[in-house]
C-alpha atoms as a PDB file:
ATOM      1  CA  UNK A   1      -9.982 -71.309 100.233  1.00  0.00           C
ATOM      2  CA  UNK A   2     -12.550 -74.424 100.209  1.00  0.00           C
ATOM      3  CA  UNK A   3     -10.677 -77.869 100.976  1.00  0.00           C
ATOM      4  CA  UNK A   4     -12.320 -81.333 100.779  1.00  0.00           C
ATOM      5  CA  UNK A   5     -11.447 -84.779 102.375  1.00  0.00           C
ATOM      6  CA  UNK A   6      -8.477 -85.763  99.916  1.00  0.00           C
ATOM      7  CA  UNK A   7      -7.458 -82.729  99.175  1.00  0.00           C
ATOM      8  CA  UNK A   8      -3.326 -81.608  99.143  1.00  0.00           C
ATOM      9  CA  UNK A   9      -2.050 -79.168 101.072  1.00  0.00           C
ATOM     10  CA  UNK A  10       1.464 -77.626 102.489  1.00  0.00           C
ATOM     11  CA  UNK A  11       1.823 -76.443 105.888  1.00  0.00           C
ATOM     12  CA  UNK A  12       4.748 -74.717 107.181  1.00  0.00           C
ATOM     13  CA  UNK A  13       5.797 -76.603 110.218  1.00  0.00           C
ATOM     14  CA  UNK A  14       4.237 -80.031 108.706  1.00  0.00           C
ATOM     15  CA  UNK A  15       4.834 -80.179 105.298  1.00  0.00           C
ATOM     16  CA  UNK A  16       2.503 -81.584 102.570  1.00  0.00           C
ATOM     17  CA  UNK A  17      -0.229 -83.567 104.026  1.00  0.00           C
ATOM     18  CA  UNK A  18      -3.768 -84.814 102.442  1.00  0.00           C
ATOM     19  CA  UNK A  19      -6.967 -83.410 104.265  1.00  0.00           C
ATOM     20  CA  UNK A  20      -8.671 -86.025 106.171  1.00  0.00           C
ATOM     21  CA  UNK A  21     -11.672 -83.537 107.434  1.00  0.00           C
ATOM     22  CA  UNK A  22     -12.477 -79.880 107.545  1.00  0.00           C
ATOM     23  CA  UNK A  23     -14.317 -78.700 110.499  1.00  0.00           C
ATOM     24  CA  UNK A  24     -14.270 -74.810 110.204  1.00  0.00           C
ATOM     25  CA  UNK A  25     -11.797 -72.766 111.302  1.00  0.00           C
ATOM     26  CA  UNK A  26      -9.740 -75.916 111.184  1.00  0.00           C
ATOM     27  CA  UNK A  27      -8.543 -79.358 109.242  1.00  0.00           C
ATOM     28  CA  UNK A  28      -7.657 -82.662 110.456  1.00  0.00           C
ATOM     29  CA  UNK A  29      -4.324 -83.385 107.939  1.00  0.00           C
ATOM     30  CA  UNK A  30      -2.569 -86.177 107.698  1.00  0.00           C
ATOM     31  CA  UNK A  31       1.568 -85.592 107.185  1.00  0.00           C
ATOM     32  CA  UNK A  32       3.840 -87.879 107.123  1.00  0.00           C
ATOM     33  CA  UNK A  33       4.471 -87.213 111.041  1.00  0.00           C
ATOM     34  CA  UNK A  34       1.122 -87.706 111.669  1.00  0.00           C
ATOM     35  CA  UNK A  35      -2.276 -86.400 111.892  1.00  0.00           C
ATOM     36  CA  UNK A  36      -2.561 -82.834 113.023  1.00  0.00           C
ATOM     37  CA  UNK A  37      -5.265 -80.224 113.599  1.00  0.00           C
ATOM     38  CA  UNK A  38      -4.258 -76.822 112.198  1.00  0.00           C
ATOM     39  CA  UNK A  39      -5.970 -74.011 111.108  1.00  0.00           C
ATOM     40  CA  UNK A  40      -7.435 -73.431 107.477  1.00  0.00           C
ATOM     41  CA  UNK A  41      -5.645 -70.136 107.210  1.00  0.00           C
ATOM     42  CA  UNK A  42      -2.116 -71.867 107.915  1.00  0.00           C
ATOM     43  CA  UNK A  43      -2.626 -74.627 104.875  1.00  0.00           C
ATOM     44  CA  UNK A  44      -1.775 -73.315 101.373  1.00  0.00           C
ATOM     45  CA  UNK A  45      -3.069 -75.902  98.662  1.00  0.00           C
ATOM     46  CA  UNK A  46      -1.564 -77.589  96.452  1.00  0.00           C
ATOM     47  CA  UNK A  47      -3.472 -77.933  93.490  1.00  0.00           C
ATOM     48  CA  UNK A  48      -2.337 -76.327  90.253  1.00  0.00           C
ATOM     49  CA  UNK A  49      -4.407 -74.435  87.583  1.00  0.00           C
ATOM     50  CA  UNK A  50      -4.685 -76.803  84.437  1.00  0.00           C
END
């Protein structure tokens, strides 16, 4: 998976949050908690297939 600054995505302890930076193996995302570093392979995105 390839995420960009703006991009949505769910975590499962955080919820959905918007990607403020991606700095590989991990993301700065900001939830509505706060920001938070996770890792890329514990963010599923949220975009849809048009």
């Amino acid at each position: 998976m390839t995420l960009r600054k703006g991009d949505q995505v769910s975590h499962a302890a955080y919820g959905v949050g918007t990607v403020v930076m991606v700095d590989d193996p991990t993301a700065v995302v900001r939830f509505d908690s706060g920001l938070q570093e996770v890792l890329l392979s514990d963010l599923w995105s949220r975009t849809t297939a048009l």
